[in-house]
N, C-alpha and C. Protein backbone atom coordinates (compact mmCIF):
# COMPACT_ATOMS: atom_id res chain seq x y z
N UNK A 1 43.25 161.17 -5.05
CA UNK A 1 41.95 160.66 -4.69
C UNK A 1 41.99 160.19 -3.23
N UNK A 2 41.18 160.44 -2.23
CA UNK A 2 40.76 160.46 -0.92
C UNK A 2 40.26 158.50 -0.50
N UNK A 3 41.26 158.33 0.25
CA UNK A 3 40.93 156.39 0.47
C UNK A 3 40.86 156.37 1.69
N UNK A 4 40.51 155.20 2.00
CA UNK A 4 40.04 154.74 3.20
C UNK A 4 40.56 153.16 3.64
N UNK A 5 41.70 153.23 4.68
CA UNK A 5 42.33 151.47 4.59
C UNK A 5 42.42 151.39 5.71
N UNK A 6 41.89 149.71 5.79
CA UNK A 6 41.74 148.93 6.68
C UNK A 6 42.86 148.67 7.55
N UNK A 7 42.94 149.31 8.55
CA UNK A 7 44.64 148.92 9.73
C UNK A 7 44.98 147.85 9.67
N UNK A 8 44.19 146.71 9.64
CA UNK A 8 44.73 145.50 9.70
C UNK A 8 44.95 144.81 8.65
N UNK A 9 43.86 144.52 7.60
CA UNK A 9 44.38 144.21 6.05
C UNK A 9 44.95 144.90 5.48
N UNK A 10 45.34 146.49 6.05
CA UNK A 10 45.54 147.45 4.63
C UNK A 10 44.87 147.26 3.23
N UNK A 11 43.85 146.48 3.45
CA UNK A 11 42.91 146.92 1.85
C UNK A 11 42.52 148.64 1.60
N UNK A 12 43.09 149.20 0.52
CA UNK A 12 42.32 150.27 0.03
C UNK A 12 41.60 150.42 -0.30
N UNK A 13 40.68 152.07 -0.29
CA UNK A 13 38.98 151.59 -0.77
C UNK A 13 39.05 153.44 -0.96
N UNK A 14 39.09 153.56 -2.66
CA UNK A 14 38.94 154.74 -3.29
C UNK A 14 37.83 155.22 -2.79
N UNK A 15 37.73 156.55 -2.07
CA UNK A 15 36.29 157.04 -1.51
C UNK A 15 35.68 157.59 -3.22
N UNK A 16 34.22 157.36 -3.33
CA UNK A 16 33.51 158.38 -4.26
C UNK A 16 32.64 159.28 -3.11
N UNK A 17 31.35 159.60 -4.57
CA UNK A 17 30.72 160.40 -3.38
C UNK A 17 29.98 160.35 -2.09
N UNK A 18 29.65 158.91 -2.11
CA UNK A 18 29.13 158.66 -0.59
C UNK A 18 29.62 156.70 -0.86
N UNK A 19 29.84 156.50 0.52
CA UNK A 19 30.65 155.52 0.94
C UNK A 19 29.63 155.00 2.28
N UNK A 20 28.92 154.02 1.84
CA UNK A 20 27.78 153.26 3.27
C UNK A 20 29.23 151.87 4.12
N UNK A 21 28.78 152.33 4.94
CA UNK A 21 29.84 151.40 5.91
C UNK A 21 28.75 150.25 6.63
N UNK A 22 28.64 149.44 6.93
CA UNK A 22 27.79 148.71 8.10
C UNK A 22 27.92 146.92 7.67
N UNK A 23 26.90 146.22 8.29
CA UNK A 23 26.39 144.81 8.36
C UNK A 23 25.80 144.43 6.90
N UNK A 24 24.60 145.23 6.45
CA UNK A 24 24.11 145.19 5.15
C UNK A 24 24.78 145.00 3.99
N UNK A 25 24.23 143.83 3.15
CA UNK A 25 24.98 143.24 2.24
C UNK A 25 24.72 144.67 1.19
N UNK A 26 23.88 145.78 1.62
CA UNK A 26 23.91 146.76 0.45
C UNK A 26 25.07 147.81 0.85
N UNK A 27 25.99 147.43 2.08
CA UNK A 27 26.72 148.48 2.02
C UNK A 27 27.72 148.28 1.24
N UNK A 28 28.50 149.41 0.95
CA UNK A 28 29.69 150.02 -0.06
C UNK A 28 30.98 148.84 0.72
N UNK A 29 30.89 149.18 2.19
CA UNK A 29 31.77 148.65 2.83
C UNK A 29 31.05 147.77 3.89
N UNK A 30 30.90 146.60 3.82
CA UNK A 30 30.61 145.61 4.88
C UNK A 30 31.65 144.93 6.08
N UNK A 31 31.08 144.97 6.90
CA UNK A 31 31.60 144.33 8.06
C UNK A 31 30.85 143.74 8.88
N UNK A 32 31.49 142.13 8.27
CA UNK A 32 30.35 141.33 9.43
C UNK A 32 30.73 141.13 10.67
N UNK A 33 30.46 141.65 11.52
CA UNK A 33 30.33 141.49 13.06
C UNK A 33 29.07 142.14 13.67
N UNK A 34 29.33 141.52 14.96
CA UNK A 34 27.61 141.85 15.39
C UNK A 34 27.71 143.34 16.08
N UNK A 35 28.78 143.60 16.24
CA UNK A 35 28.98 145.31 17.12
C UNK A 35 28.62 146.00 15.57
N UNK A 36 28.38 145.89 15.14
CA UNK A 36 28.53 146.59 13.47
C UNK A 36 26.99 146.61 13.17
N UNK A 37 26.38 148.33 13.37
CA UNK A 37 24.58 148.00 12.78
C UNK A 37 24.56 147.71 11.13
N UNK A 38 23.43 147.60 10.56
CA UNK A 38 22.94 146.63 9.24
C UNK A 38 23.57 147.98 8.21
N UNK A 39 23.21 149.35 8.75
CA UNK A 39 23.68 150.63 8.32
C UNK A 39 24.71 151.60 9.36
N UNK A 40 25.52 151.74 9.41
CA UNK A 40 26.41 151.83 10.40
C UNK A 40 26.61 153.57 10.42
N UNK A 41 27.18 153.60 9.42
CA UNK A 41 27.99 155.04 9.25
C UNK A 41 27.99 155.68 7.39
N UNK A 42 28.20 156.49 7.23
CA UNK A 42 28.87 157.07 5.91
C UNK A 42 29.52 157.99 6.08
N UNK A 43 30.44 157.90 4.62
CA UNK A 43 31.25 158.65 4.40
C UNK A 43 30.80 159.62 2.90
N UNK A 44 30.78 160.91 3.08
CA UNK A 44 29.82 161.41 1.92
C UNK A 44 31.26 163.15 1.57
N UNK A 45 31.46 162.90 0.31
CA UNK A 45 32.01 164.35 -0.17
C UNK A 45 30.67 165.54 -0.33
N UNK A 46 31.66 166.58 0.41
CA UNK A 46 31.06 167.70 0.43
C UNK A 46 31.09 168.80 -1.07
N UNK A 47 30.27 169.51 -1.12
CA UNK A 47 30.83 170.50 -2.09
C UNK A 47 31.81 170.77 -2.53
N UNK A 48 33.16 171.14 -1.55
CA UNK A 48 34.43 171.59 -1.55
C UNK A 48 35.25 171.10 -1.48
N UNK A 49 34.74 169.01 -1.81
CA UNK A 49 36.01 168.11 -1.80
C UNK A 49 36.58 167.83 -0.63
N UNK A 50 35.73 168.46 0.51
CA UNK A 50 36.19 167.72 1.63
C UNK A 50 35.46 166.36 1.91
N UNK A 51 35.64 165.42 3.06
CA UNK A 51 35.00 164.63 3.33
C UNK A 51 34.13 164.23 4.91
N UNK A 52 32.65 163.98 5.11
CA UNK A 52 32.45 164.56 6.43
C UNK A 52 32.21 162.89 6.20
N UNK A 53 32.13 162.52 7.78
CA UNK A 53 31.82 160.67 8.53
C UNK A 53 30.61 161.11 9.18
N UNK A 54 29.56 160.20 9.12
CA UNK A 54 28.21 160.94 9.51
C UNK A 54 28.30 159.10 10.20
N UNK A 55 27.84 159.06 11.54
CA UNK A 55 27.10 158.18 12.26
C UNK A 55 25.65 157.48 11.54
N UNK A 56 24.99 156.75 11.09
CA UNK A 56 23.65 156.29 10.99
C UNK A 56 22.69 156.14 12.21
N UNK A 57 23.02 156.56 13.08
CA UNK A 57 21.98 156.09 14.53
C UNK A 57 22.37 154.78 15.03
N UNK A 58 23.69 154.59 14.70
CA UNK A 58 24.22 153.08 15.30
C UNK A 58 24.57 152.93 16.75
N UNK A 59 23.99 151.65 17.39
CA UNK A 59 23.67 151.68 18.72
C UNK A 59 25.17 151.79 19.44
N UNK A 60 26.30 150.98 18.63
CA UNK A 60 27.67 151.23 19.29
C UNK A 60 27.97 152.49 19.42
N UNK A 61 28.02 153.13 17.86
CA UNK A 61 28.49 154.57 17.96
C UNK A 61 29.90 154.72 16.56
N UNK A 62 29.82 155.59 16.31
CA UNK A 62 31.18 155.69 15.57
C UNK A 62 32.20 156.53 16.43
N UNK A 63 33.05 156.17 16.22
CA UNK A 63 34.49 156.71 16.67
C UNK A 63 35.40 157.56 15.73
N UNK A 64 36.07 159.03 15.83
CA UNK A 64 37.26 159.29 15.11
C UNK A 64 38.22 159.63 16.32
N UNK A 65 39.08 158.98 16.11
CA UNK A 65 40.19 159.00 17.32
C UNK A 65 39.71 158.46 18.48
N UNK A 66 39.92 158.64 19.41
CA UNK A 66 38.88 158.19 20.85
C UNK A 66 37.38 159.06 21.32
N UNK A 67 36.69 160.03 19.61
CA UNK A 67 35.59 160.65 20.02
C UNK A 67 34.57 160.04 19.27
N UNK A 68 33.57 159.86 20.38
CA UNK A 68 32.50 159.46 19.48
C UNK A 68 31.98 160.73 18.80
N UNK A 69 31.57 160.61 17.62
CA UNK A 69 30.59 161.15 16.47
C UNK A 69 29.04 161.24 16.66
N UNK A 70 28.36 162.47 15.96
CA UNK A 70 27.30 162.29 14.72
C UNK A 70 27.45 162.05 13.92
N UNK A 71 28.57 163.07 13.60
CA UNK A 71 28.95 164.06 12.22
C UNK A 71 30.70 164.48 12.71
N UNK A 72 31.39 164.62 11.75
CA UNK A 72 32.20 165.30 12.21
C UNK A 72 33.08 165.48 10.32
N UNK A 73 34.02 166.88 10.09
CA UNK A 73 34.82 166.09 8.86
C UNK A 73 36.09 165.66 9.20
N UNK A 74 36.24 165.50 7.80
CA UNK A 74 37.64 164.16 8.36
C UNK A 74 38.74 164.96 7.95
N UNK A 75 39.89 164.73 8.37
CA UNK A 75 41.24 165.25 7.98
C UNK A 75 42.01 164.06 7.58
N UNK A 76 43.37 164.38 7.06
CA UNK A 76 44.29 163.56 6.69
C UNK A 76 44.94 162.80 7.88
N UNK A 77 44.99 161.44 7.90
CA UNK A 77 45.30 160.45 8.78
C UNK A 77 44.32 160.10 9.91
N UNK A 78 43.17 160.69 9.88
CA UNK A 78 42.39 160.74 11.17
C UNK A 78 41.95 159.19 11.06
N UNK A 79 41.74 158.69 11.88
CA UNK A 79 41.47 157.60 12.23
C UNK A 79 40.12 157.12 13.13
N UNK A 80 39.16 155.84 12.00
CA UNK A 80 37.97 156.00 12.20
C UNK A 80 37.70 154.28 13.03
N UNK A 81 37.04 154.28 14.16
CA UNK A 81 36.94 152.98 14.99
C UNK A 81 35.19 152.87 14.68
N UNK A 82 34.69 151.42 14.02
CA UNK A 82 33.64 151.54 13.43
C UNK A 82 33.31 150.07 14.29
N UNK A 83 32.83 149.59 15.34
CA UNK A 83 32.69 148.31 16.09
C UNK A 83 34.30 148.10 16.21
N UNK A 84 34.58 146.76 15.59
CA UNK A 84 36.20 146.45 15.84
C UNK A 84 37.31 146.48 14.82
N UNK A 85 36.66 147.39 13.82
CA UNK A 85 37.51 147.56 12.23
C UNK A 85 38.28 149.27 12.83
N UNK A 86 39.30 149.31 12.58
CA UNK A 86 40.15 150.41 12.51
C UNK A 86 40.19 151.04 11.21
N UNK A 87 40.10 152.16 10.66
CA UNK A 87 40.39 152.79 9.50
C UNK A 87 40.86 153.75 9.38
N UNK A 88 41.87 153.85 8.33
CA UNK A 88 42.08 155.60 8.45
C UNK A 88 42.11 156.27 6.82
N UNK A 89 41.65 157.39 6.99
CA UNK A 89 41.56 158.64 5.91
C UNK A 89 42.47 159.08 5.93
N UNK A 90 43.15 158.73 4.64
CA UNK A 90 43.97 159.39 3.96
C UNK A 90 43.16 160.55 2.35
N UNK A 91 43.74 161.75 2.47
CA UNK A 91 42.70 162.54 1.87
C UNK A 91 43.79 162.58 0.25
N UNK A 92 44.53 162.17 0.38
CA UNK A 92 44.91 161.66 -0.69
C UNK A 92 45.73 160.22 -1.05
N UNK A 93 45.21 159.22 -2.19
CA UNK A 93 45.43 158.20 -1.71
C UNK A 93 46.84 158.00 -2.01
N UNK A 94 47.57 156.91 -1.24
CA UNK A 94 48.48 156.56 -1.64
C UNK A 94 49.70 155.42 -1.93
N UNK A 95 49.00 155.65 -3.41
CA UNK A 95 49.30 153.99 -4.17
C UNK A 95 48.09 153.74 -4.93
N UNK A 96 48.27 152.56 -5.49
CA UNK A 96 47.76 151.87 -5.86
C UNK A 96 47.02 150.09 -5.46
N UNK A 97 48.03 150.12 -4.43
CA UNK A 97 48.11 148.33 -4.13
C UNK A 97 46.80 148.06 -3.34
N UNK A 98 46.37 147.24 -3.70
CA UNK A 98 44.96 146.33 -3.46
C UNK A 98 43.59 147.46 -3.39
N UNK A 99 43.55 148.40 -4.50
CA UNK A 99 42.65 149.51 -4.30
C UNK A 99 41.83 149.05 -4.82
N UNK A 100 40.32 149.37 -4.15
CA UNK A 100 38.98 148.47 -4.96
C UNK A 100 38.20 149.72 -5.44
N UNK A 101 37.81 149.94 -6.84
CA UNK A 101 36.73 150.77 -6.78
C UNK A 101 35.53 150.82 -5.98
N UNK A 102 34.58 151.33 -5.70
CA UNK A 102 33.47 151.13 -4.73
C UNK A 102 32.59 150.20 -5.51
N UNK A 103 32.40 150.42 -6.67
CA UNK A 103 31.73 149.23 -7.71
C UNK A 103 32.19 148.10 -7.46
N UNK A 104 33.77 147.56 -6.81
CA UNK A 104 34.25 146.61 -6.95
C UNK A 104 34.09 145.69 -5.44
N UNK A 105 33.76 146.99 -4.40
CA UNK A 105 33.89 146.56 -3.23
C UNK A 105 32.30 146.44 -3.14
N UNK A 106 31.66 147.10 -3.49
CA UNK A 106 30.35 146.74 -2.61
C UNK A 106 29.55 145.29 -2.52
N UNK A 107 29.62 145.16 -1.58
CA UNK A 107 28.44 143.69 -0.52
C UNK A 107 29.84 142.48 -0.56
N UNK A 108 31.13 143.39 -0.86
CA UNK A 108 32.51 142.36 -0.38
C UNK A 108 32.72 142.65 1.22
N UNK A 109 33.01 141.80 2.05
CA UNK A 109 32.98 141.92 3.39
C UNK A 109 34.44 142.25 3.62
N UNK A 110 34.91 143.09 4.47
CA UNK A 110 35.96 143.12 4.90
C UNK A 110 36.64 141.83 5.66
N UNK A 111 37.91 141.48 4.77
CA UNK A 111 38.44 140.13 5.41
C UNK A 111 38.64 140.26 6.85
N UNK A 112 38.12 139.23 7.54
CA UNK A 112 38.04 139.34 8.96
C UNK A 112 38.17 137.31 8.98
N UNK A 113 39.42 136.93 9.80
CA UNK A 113 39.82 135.83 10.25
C UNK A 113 38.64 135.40 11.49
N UNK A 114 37.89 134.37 11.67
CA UNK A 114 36.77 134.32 12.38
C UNK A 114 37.27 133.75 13.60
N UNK A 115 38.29 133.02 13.60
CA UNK A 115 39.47 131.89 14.40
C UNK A 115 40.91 132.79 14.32
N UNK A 116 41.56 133.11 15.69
CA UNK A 116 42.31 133.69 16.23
C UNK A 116 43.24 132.71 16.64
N UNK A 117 44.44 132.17 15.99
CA UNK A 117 45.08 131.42 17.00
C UNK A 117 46.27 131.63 17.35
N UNK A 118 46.55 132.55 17.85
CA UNK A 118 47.72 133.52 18.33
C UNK A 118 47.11 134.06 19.07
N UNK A 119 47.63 133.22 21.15
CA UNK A 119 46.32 133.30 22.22
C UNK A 119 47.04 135.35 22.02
N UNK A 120 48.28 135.50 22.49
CA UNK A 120 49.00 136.93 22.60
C UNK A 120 47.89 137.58 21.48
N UNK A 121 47.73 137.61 20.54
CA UNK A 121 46.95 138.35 19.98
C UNK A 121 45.34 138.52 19.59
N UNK A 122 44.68 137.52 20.82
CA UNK A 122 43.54 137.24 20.51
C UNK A 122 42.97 137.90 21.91
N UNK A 123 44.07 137.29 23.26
CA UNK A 123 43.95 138.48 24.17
C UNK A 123 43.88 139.87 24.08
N UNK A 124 45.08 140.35 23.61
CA UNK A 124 44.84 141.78 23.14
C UNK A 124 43.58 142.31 22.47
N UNK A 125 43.02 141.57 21.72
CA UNK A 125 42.00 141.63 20.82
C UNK A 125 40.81 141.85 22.05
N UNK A 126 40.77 140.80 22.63
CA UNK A 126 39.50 140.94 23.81
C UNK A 126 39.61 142.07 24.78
N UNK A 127 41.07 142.58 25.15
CA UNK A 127 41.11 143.51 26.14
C UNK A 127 40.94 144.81 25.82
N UNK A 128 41.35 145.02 24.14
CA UNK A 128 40.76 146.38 23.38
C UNK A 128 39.17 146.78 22.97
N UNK A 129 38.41 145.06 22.47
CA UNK A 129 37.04 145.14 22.30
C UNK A 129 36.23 145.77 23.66
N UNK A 130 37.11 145.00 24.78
CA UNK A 130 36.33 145.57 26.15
C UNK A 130 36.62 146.94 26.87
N UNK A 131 37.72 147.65 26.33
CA UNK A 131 38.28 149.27 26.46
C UNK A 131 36.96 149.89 26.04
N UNK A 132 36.85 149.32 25.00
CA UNK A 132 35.20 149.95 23.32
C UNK A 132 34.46 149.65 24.51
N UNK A 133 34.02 148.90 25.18
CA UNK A 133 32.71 148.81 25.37
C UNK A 133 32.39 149.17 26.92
N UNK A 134 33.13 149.33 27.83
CA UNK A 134 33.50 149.97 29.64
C UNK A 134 33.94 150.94 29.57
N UNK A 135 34.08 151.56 30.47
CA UNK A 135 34.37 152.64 31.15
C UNK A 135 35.71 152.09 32.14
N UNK A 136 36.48 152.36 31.69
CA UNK A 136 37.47 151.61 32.82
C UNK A 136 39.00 152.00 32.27
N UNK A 137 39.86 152.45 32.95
CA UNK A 137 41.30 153.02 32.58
C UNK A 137 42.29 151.67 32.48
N UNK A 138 41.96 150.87 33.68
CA UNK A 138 42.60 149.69 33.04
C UNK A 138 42.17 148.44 33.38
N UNK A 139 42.48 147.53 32.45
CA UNK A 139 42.56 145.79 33.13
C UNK A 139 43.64 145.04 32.77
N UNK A 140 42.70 143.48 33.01
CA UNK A 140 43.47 142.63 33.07
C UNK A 140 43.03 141.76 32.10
N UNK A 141 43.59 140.52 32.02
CA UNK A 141 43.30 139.16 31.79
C UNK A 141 43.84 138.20 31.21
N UNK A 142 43.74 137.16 32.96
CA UNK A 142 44.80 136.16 32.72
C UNK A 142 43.56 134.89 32.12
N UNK A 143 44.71 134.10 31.63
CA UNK A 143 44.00 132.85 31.37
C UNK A 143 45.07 131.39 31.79
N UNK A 144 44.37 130.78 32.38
CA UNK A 144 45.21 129.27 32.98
C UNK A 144 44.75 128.05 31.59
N UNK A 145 45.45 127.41 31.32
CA UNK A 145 45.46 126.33 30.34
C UNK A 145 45.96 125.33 30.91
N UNK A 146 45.57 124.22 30.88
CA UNK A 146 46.54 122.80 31.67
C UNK A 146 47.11 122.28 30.78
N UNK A 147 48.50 121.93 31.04
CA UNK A 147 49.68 122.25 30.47
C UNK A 147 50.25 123.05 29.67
N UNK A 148 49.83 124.20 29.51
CA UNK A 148 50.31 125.45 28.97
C UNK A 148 50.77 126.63 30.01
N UNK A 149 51.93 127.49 29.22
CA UNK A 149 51.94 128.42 30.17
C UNK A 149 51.11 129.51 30.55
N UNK A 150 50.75 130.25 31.74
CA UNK A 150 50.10 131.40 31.63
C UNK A 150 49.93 131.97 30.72
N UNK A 151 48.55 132.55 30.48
CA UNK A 151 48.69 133.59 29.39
C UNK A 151 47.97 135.49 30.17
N UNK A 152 49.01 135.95 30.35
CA UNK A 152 48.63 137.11 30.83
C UNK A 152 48.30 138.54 29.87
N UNK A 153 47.67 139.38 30.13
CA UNK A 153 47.72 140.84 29.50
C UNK A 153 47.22 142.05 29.88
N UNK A 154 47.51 142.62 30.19
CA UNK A 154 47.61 143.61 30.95
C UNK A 154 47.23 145.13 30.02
N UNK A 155 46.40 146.26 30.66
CA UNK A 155 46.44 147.62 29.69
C UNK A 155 46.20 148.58 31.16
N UNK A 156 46.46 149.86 31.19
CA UNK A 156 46.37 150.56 31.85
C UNK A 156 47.57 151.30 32.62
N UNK A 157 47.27 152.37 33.42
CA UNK A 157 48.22 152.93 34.63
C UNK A 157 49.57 152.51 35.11
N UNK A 158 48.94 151.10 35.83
CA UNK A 158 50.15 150.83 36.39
C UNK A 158 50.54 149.11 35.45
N UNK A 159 49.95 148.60 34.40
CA UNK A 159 50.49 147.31 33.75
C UNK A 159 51.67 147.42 33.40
């Protein structure tokens, strides 16, 4: 059976035949953040047991790999960037551990920590959200704290 897990929780999520992704407490898969429209994306089986990722007209955009989407189908491991949730398709699942039926998941929000306190990983966090959203090969960003040490991070060319 064809799943869909969260990079960062690794929660599994048994695909059926159509799978609503977005903000809306009626989706299959919720994600509250504000980069995330009310209807975002789906995931819908085709005739032939494949699976295609269809965009909803969402103002961010959906992502598979570093391309944005309409439409596109999915392959095994492809990897789907939906606002700031990472996912990937696996076209067959594997395991069992923390798998939700879609009955079980729907209008459950994807666990998302709202408070970051690991600055190293909250930076990173800001310097990838802002990759998503510029045009730009690389940056920066430092931060000064009084009495703390620098906190630097760096992405690009020459970091």
């Amino acid at each position: 059976m064809a799943t869909l897990v969260d990079l960062t929780s690794q929660q599994r999520l048994e695909l059926a035949d159509r799978i609503s992704i977005g903000r809306a407490p009626t989706c299959d898969v919720q994600i509250d953040d504000p980069m995330v429209s009310a209807n975002h994306a789906e995931i819908v089986r085709q005739p032939d047991g494949s699976f295609v990722v269809r965009d909803l007209g969402s103002r961010r955009g959906t992502f598979v790999g570093s391309r944005k989407i309409g439409e596109t189908m999915l392959h095994d491991g492809d990897e789907l960037l939906i606002g700031p949730i990472r996912l990937r398709f696996e076209a067959t699942g594997g395991g069992d551990r923390d798998e939700l039926s879609p009955a079980a998941r729907r209008g459950r929000a994807v666990a998302r920590d709202r408070v970051e306190h690991d600055l190293d990983r909250l930076l990173s966090r800001v310097l990838e959200t802002c990759f998503q959203l510029l045009r730009a090969d690389r940056g920066s960003i430092i931060v000064f704290l009084a009495g703390l040490q620098d906190a630097v991070r760096h992405r690009g060319a020459d970091a």
